[in-house]
N, C-alpha and C. Protein backbone atom coordinates (compact mmCIF):
# COMPACT_ATOMS: atom_id res chain seq x y z
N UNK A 1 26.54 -47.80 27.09
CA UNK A 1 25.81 -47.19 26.00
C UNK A 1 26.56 -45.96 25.50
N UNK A 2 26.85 -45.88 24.20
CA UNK A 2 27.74 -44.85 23.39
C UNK A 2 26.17 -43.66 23.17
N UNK A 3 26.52 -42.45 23.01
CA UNK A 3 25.71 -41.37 22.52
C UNK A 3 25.89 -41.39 21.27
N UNK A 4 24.55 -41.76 20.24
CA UNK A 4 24.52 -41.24 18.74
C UNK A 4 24.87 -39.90 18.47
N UNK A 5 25.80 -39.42 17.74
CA UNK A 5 25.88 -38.08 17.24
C UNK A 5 24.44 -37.92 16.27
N UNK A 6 24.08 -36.52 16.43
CA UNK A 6 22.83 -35.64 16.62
C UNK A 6 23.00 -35.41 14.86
N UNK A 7 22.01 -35.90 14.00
CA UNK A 7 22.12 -35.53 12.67
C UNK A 7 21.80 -34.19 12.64
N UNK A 8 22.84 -33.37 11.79
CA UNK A 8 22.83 -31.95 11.84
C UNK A 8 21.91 -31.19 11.06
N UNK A 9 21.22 -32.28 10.50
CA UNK A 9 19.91 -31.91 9.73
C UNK A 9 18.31 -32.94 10.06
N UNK A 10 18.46 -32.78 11.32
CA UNK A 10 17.25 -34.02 11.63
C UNK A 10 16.13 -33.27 11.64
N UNK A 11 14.88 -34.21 11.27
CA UNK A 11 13.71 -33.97 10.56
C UNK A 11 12.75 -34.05 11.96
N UNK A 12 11.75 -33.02 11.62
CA UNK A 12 10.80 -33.61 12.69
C UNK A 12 9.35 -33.87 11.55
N UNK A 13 8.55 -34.61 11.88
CA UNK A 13 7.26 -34.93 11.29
C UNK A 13 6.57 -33.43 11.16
N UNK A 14 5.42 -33.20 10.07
CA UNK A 14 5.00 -31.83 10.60
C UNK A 14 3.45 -32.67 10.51
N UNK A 15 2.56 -32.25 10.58
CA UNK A 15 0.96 -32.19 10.84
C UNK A 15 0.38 -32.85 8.88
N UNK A 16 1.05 -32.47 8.42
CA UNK A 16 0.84 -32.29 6.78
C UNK A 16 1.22 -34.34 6.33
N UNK A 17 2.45 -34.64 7.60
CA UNK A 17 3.32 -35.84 6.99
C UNK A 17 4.57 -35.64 6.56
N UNK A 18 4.88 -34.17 6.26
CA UNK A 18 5.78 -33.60 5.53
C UNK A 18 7.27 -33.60 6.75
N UNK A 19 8.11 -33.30 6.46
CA UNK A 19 8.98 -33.36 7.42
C UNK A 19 9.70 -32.03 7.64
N UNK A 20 10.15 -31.06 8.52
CA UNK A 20 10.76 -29.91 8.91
C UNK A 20 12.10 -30.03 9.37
N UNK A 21 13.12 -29.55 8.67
CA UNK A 21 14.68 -29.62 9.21
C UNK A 21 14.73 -28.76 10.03
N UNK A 22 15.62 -28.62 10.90
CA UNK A 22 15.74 -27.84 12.28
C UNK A 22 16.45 -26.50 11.06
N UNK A 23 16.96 -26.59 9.80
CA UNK A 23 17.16 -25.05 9.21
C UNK A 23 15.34 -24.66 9.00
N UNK A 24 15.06 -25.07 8.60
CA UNK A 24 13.44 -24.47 7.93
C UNK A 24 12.70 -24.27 9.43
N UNK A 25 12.97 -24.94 10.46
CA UNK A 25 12.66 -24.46 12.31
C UNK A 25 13.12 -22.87 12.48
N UNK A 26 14.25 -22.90 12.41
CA UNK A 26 14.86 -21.71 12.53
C UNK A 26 14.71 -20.59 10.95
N UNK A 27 14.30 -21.10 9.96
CA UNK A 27 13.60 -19.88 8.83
C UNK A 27 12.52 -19.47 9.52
N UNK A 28 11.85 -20.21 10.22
CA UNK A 28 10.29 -20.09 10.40
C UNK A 28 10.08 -19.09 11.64
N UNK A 29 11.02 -19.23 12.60
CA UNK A 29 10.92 -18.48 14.06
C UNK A 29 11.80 -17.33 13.58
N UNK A 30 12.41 -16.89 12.52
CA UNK A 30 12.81 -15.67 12.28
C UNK A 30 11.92 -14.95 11.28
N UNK A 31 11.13 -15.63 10.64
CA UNK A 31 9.99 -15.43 10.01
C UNK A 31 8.96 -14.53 10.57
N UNK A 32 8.41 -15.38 11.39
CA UNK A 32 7.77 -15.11 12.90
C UNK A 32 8.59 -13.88 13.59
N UNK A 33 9.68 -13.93 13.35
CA UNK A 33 10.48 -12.38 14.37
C UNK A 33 9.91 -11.30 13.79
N UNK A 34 10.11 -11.17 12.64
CA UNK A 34 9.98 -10.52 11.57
C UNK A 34 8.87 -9.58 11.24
N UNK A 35 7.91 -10.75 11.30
CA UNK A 35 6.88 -10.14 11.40
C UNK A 35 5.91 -9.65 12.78
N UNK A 36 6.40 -10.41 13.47
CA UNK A 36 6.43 -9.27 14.95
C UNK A 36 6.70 -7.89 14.64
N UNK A 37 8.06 -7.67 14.52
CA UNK A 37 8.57 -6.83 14.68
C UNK A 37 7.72 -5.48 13.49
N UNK A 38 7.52 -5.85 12.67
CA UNK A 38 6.57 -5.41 11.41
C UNK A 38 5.24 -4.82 11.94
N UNK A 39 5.11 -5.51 12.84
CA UNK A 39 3.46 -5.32 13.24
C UNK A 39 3.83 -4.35 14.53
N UNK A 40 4.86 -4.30 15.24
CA UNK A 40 4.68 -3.65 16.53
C UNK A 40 4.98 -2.00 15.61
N UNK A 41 6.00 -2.23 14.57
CA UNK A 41 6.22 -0.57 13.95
C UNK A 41 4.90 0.18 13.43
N UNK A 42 4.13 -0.95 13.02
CA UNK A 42 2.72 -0.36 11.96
C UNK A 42 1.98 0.23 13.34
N UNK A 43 2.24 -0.14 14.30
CA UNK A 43 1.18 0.34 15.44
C UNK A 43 2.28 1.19 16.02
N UNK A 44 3.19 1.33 16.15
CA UNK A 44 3.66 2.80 16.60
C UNK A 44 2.95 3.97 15.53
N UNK A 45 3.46 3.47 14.37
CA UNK A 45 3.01 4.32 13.08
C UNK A 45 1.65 5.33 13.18
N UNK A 46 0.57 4.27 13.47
CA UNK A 46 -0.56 4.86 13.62
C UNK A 46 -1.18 5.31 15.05
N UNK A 47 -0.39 5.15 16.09
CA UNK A 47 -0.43 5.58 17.45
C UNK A 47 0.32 7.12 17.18
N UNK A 48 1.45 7.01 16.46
CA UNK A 48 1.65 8.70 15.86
C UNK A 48 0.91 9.21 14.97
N UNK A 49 0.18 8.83 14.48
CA UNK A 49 -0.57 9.21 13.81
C UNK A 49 -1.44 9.98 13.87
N UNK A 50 -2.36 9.29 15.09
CA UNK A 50 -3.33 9.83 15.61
C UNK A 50 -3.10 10.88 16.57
N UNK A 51 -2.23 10.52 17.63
CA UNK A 51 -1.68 12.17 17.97
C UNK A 51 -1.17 13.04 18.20
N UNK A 52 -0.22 12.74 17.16
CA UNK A 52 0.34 14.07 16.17
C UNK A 52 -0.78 14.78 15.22
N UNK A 53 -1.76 13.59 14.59
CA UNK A 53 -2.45 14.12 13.12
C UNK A 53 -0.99 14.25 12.00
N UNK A 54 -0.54 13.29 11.65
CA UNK A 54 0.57 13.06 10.69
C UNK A 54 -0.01 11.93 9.91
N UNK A 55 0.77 11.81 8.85
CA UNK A 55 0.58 10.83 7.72
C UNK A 55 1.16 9.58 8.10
N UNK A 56 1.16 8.27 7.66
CA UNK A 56 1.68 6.87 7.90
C UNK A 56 3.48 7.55 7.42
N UNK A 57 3.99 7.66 6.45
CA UNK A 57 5.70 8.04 5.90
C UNK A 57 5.59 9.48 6.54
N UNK A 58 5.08 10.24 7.17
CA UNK A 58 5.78 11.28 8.16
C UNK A 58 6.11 10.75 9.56
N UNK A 59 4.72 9.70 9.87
CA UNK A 59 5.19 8.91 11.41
C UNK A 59 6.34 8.59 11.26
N UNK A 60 6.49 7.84 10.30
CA UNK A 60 7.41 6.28 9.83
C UNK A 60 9.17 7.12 9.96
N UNK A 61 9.13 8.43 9.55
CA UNK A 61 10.16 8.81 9.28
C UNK A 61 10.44 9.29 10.96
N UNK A 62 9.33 9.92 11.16
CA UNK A 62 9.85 10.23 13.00
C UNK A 62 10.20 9.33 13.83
N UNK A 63 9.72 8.01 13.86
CA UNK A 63 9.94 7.18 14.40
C UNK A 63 11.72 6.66 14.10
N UNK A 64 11.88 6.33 12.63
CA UNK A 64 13.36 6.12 12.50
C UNK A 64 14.62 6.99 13.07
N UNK A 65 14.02 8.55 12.35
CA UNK A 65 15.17 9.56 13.07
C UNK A 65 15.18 9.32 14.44
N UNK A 66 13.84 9.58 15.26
CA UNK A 66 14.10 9.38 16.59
C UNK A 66 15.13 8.32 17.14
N UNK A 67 14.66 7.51 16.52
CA UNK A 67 15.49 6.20 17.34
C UNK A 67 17.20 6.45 16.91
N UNK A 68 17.05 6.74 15.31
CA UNK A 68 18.45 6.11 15.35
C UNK A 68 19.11 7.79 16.21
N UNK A 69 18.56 8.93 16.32
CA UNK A 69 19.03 9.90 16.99
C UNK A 69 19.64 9.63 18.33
N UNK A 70 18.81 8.57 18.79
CA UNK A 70 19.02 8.30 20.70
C UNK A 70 19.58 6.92 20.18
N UNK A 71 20.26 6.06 19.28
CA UNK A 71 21.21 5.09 19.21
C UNK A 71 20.40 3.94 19.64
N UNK A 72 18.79 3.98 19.04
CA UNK A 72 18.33 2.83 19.81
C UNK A 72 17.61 1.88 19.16
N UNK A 73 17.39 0.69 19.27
CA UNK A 73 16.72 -0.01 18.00
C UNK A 73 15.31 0.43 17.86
N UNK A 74 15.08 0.34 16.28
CA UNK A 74 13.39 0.82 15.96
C UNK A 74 12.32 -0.11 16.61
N UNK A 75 12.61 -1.10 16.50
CA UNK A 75 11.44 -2.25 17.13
C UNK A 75 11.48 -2.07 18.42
N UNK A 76 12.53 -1.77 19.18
CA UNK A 76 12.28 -1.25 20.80
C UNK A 76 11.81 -0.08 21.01
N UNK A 77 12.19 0.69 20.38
CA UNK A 77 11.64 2.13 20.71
C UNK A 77 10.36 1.92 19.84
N UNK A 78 9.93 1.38 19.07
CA UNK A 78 8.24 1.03 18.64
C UNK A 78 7.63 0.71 19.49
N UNK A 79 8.10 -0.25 20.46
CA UNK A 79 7.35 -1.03 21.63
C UNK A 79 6.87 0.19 22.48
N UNK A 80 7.64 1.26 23.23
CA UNK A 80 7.45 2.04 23.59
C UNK A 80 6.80 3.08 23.57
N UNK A 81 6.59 3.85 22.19
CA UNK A 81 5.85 4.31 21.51
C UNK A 81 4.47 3.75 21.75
N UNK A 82 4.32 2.64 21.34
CA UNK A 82 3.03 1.73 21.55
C UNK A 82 2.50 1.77 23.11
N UNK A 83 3.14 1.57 23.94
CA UNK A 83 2.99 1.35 25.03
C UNK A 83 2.24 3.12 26.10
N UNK A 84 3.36 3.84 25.36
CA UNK A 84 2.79 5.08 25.96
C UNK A 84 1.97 5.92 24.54
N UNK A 85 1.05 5.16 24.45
CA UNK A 85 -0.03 5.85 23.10
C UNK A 85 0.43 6.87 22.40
N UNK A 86 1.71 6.78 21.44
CA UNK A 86 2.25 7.68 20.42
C UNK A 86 3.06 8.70 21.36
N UNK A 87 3.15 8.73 22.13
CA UNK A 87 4.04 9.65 22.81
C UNK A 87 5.71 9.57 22.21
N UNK A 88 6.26 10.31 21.80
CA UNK A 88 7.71 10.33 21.16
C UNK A 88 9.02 10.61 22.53
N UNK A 89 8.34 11.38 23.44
CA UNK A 89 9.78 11.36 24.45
C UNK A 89 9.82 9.98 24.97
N UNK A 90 9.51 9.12 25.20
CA UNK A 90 9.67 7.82 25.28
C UNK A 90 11.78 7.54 25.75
């Protein structure tokens, strides 16, 4: 038995009938990253918010300087933030 080479655009069925290429798989789970990542900043945002007593674009801006100050990504150092309830030495 020979191995079929793997069509580099193979379809899977979706729920609809419709069919999903493994590119529109991979639009969709970066999609999905995306907006993870979106949602973990909005809740650092307002975890500084509350206590500091700062505005949503004064958090937003502490949060960026911070990070990119300590060379570190925003969505990780968001996680953190989040994790220890707005705390910035993180």
């Amino acid at each position: 038995m020979s191995a079929q080479p793997k069509d580099q655009h193979a379809t899977t069925p979706t729920a609809r009938g419709g069919e999903m290429t493994e590119l529109s798989r991979a639009d969709s789970a970066q999609r999905y990253e995306a907006l993870d990542s979106r949602i973990v900043i909005e809740q650092a945002k307002n975890a500084v918010c509350t206590r500091h007593g700062t505005t949503a674009d004064v958090a937003f801006a502490m949060l960026c300087g911070l990070a990119r100050s300590q060379r570190r990504d925003l969505y990780e150092y968001a996680r953190k933030v989040v994790a220890n309830h707005g705390r910035l030495d993180t």
